[in-house]
PDB file of N, CA and C in Angstrom:
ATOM      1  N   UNK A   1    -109.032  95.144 -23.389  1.00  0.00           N
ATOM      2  CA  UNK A   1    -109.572  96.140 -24.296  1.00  0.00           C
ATOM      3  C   UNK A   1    -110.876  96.680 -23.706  1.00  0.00           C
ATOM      4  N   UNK A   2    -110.487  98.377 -23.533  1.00  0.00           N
ATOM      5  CA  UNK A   2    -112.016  98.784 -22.838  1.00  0.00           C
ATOM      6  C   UNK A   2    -112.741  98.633 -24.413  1.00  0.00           C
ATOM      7  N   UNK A   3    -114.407  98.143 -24.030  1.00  0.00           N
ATOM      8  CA  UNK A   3    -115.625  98.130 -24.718  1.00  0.00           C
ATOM      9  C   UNK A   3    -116.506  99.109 -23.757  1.00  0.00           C
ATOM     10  N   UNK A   4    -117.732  99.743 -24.756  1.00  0.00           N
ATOM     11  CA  UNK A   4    -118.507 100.974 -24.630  1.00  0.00           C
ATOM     12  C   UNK A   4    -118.718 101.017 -23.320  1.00  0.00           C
ATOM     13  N   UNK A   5    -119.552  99.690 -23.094  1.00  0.00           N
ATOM     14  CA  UNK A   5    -120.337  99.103 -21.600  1.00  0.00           C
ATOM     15  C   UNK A   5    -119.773  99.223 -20.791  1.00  0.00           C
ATOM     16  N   UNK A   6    -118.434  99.922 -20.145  1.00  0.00           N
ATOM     17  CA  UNK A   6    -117.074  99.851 -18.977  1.00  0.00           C
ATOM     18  C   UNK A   6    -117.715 101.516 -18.446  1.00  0.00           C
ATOM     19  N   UNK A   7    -118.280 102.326 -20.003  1.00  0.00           N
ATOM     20  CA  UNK A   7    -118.629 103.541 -19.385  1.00  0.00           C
ATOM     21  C   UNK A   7    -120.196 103.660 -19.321  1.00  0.00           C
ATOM     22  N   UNK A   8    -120.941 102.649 -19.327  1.00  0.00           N
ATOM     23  CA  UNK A   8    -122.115 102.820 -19.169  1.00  0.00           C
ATOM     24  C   UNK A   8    -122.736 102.577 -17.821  1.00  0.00           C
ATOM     25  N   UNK A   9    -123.944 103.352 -17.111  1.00  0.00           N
ATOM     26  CA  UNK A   9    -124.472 103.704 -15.990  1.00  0.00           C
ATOM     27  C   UNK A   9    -125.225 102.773 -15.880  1.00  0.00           C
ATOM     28  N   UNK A  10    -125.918 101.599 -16.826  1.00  0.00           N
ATOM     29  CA  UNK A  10    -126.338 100.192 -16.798  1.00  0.00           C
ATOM     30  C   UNK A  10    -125.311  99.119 -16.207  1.00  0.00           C
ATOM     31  N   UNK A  11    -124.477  98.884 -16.475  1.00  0.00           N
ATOM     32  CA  UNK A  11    -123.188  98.227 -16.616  1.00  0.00           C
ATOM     33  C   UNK A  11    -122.234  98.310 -15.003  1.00  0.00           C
ATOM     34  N   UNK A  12    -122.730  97.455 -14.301  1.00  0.00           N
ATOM     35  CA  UNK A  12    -122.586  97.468 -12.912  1.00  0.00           C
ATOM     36  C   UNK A  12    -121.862  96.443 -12.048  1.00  0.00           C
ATOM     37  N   UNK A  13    -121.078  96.740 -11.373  1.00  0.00           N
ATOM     38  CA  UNK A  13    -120.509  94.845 -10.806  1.00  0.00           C
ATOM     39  C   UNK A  13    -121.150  94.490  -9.528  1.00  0.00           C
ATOM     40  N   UNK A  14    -120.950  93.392  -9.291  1.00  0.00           N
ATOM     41  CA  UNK A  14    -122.398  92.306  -8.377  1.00  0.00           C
ATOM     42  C   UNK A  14    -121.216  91.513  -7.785  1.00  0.00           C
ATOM     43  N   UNK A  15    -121.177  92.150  -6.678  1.00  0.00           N
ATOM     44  CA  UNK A  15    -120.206  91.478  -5.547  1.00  0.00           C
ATOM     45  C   UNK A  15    -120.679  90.022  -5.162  1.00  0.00           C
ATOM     46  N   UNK A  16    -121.937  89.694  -5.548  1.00  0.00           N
ATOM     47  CA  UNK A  16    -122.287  87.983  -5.211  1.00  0.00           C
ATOM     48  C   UNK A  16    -121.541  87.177  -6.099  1.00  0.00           C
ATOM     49  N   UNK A  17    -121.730  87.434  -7.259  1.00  0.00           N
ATOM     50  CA  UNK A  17    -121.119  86.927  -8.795  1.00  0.00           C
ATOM     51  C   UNK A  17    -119.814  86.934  -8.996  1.00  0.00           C
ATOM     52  N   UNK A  18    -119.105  87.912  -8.045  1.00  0.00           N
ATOM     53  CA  UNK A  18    -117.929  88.826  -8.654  1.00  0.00           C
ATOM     54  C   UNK A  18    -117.614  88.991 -10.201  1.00  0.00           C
ATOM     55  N   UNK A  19    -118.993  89.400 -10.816  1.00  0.00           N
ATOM     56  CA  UNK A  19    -118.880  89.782 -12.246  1.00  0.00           C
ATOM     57  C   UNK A  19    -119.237  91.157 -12.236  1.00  0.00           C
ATOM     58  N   UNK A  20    -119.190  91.799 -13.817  1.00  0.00           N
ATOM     59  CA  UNK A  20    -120.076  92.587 -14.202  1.00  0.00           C
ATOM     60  C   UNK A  20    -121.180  92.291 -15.034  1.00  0.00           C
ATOM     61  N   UNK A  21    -122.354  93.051 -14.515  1.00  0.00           N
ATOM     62  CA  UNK A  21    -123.711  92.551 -15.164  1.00  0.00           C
ATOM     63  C   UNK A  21    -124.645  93.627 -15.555  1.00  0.00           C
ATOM     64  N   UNK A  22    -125.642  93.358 -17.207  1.00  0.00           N
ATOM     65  CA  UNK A  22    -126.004  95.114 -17.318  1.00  0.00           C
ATOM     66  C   UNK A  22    -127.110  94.612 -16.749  1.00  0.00           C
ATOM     67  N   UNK A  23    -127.959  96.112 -16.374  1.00  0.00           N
ATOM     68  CA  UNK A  23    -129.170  96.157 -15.108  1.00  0.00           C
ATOM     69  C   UNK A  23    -130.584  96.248 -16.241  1.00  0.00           C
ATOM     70  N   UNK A  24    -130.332  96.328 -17.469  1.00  0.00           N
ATOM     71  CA  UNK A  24    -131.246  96.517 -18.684  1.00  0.00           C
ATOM     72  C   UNK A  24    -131.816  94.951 -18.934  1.00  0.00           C
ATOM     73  N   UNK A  25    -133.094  94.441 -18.696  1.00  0.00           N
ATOM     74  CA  UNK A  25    -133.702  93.350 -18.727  1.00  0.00           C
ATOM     75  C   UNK A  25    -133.733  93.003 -20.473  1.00  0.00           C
ATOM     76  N   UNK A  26    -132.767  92.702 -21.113  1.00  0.00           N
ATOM     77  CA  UNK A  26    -132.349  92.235 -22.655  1.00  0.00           C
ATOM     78  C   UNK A  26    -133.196  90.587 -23.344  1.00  0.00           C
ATOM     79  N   UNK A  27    -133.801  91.341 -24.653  1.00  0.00           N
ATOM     80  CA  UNK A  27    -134.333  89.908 -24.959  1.00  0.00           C
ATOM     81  C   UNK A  27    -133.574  89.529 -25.548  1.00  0.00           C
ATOM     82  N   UNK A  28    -133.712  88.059 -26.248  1.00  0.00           N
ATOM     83  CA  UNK A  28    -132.451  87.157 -26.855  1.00  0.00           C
ATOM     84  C   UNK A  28    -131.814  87.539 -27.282  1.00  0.00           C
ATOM     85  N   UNK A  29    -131.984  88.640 -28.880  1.00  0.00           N
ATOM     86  CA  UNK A  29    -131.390  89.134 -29.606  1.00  0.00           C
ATOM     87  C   UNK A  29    -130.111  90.096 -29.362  1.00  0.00           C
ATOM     88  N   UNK A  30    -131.173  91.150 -28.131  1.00  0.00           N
ATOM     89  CA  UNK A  30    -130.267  91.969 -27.264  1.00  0.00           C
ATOM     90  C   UNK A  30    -129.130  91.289 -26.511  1.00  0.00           C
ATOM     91  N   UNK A  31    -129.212  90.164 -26.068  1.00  0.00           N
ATOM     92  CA  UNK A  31    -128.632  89.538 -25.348  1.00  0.00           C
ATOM     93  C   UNK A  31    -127.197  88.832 -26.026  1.00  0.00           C
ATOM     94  N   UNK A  32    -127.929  88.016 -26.858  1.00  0.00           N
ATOM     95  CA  UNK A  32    -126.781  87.567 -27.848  1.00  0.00           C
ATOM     96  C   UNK A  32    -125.559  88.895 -28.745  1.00  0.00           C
ATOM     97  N   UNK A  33    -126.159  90.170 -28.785  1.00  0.00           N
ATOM     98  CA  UNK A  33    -125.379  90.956 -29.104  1.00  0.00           C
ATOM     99  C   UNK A  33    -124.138  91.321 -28.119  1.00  0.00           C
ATOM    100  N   UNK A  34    -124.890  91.597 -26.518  1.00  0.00           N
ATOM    101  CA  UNK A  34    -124.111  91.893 -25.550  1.00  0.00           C
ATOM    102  C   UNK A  34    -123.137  91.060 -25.620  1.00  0.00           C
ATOM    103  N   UNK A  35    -123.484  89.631 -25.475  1.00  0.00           N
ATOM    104  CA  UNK A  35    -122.770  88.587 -24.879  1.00  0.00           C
ATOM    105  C   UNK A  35    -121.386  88.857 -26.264  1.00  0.00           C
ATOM    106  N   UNK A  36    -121.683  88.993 -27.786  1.00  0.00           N
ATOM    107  CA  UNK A  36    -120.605  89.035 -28.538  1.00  0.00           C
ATOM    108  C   UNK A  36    -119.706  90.186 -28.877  1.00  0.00           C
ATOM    109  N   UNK A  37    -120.002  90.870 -27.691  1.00  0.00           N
ATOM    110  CA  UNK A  37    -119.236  92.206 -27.474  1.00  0.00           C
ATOM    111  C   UNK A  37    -119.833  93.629 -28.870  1.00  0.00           C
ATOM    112  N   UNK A  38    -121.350  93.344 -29.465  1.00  0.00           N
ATOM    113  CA  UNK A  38    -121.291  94.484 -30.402  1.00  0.00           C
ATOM    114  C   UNK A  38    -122.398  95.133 -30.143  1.00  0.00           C
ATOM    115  N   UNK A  39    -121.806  96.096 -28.840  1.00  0.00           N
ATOM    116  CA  UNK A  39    -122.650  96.946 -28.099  1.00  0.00           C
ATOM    117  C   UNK A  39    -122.186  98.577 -28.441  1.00  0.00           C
ATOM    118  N   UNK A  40    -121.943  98.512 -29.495  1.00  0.00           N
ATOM    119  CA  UNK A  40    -121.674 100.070 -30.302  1.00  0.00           C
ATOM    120  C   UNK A  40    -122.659 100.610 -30.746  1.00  0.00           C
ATOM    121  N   UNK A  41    -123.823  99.730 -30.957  1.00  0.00           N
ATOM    122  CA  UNK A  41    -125.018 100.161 -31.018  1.00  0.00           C
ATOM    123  C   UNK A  41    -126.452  99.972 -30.209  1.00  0.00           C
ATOM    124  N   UNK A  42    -125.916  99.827 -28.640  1.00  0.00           N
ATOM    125  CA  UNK A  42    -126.729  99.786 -27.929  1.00  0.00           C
ATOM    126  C   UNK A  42    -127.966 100.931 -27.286  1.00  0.00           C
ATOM    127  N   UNK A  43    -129.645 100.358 -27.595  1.00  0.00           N
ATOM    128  CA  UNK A  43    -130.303 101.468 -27.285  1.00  0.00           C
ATOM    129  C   UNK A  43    -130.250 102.109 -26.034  1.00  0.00           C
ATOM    130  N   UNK A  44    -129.410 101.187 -24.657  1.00  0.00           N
ATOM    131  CA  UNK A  44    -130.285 101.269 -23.178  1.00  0.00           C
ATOM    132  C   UNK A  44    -129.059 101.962 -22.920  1.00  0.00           C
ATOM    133  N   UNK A  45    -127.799 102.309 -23.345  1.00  0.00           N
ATOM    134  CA  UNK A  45    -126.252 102.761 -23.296  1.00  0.00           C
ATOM    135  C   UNK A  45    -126.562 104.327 -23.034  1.00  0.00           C
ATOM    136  N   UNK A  46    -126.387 104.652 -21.384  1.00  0.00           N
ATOM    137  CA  UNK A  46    -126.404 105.989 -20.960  1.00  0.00           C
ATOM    138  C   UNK A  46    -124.987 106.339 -20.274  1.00  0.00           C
ATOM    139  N   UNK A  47    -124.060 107.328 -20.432  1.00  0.00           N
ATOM    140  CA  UNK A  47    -122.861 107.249 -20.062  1.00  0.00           C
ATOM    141  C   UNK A  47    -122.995 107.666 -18.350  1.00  0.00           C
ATOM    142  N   UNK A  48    -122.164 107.016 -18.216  1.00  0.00           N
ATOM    143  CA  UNK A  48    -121.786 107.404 -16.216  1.00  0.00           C
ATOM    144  C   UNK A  48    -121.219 108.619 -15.872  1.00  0.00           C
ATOM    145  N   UNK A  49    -121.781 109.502 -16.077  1.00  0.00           N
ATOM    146  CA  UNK A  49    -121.644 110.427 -16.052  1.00  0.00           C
ATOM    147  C   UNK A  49    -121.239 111.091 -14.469  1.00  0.00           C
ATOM    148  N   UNK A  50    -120.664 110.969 -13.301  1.00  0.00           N
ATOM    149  CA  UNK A  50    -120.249 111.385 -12.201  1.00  0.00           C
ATOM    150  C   UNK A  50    -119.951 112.609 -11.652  1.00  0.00           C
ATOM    151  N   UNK A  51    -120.291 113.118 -12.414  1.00  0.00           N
ATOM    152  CA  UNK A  51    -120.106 114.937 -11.862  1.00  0.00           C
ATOM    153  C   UNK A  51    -121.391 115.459 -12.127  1.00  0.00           C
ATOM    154  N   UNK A  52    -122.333 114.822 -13.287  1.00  0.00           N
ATOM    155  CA  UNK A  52    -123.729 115.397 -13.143  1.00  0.00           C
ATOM    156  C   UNK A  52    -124.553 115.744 -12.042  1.00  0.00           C
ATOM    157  N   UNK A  53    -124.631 115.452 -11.090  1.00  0.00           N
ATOM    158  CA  UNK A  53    -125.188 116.037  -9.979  1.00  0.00           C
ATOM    159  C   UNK A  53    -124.538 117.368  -9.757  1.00  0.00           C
ATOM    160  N   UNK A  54    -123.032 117.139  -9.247  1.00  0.00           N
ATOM    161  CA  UNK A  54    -122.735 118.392  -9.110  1.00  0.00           C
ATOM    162  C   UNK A  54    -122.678 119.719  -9.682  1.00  0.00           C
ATOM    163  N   UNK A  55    -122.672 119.622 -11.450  1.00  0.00           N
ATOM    164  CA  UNK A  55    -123.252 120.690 -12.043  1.00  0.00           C
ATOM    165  C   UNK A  55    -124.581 121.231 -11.572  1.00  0.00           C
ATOM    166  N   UNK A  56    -125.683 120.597 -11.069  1.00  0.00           N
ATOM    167  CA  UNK A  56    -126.739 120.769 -11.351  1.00  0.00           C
ATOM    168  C   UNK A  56    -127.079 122.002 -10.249  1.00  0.00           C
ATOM    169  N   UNK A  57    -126.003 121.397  -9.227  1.00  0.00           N
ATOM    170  CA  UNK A  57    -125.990 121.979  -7.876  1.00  0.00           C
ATOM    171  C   UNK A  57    -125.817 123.598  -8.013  1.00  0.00           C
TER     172      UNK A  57
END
């Protein structure tokens, strides 16, 4: 099941880990939300947007 974080520009995979890990330094609270998947209301959630450059162009 995709969750929000699959399209977020935080939300990155780490070839050491072979995980995915967000790049947003989260305190407990934040953290414990991530970890229980209820990131529908996340503040640091910017979409990956991949063609933005090239509009700009």
């Amino acid at each position: 099941m995709k969750n929000r974080c699959d399209d977020c520009m935080n939300y990155i995979y780490d070839e050491e880990t072979d995980t995915y890990i967000c790049l947003i330094d989260l305190d407990q609270d934040e953290m414990e939300n991530f970890l229980s998947y209820a990131t529908e209301s996340c503040p640091y959630y910017h979409f990956l947007d991949d063609y933005a450059l090239a509009r700009k162009q």
